[in-house]
C-alpha atoms as a PDB file:
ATOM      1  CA  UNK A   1      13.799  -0.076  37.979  1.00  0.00           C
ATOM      2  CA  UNK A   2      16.107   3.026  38.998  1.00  0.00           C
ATOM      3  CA  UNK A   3      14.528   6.023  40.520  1.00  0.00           C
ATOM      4  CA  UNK A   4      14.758   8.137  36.802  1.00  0.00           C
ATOM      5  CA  UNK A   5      11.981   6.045  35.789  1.00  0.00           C
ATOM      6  CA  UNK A   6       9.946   6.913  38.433  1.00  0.00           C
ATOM      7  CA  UNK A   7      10.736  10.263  38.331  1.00  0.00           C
ATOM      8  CA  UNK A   8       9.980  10.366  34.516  1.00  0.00           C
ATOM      9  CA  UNK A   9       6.859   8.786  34.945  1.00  0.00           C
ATOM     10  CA  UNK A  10       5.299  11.116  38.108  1.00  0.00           C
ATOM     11  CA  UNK A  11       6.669  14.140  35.786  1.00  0.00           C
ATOM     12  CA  UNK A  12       4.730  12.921  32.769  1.00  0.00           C
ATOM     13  CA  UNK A  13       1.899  12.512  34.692  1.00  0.00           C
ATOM     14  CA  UNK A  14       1.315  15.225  36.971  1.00  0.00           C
ATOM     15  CA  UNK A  15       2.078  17.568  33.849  1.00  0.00           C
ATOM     16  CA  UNK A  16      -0.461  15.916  31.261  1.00  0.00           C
ATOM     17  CA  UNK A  17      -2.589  16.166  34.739  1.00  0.00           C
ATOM     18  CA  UNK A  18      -2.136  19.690  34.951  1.00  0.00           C
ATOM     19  CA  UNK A  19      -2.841  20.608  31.772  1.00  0.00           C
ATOM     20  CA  UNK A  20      -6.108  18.825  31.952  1.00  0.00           C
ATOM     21  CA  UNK A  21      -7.103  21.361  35.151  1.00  0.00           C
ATOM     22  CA  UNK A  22      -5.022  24.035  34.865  1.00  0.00           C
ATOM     23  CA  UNK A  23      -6.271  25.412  37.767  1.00  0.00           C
ATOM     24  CA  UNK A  24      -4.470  22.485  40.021  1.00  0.00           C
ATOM     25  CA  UNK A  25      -1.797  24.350  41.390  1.00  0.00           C
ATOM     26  CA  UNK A  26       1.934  23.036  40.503  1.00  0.00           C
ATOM     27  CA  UNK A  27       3.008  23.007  44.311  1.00  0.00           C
ATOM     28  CA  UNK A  28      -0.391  20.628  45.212  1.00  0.00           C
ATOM     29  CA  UNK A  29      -0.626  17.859  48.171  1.00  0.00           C
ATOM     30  CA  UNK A  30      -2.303  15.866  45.229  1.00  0.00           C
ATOM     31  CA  UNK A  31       1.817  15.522  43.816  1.00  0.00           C
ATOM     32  CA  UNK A  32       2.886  14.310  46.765  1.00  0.00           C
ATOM     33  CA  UNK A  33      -0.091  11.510  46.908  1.00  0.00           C
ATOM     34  CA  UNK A  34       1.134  10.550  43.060  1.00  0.00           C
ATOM     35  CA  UNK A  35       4.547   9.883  43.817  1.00  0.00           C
ATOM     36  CA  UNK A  36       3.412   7.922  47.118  1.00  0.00           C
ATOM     37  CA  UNK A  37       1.084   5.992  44.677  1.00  0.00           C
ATOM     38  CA  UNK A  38       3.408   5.195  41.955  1.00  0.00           C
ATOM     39  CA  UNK A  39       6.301   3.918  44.422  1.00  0.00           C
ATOM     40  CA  UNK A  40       4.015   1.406  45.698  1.00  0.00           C
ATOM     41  CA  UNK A  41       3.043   0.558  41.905  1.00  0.00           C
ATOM     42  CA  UNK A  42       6.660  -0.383  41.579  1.00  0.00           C
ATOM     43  CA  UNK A  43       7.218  -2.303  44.791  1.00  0.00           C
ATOM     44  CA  UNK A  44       4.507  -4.373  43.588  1.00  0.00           C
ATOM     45  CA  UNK A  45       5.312  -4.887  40.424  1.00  0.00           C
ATOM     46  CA  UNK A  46       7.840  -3.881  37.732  1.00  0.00           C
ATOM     47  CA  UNK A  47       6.711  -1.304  35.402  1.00  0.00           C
ATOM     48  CA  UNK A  48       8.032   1.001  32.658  1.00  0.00           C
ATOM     49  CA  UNK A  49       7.764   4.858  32.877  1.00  0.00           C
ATOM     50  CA  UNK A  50       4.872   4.729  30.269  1.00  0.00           C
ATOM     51  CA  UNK A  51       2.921   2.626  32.412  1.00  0.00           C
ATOM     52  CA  UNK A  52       3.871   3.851  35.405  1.00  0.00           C
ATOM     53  CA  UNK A  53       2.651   7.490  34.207  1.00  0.00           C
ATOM     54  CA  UNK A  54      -0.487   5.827  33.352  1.00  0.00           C
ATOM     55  CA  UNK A  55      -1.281   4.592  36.338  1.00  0.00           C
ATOM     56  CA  UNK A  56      -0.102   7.894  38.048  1.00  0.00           C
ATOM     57  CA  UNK A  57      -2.986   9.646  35.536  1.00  0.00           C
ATOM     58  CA  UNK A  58      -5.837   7.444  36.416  1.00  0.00           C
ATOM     59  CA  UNK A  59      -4.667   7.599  39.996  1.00  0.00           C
ATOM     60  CA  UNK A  60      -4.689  11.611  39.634  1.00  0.00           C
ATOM     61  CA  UNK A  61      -8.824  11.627  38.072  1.00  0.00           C
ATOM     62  CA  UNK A  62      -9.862   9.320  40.714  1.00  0.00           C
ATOM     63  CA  UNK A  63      -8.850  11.664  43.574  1.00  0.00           C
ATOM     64  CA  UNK A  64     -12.297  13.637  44.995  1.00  0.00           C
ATOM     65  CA  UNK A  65     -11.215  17.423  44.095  1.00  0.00           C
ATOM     66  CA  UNK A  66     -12.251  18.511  47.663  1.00  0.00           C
ATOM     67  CA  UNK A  67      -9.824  16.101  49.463  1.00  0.00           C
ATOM     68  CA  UNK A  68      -6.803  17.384  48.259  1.00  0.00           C
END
């Protein structure tokens, strides 16, 4: 997997994120933790940029608000 896909995938998932709580602000420590999260996804194991984005969603809700 080259490092587009990844790209593509934190993209699509940080912006359907965002527009889920639009008050998440687009410069937020919780994009950093995403694109931590879904590089170890794909050391693990070899996913497409659907899935990938997927994962970075459900990664993104489970995060306590107050944390970030």
């Amino acid at each position: 997997m080259d490092d587009a896909v990844l790209k593509n995938a934190a993209e699509t998932a940080w912006t359907v994120y965002r527009a889920r709580h639009p008050e998440v602000d687009l410069f937020d420590n919780r994009r950093c933790l995403l694109e931590r999260h879904l590089l170890r996804r794909r050391e693990e194991r070899e996913s497409d940029a659907e899935e990938l984005a997927s994962f970075g969603i459900a990664y993104l809700c489970r995060l306590p608000r107050d944390e970030c």
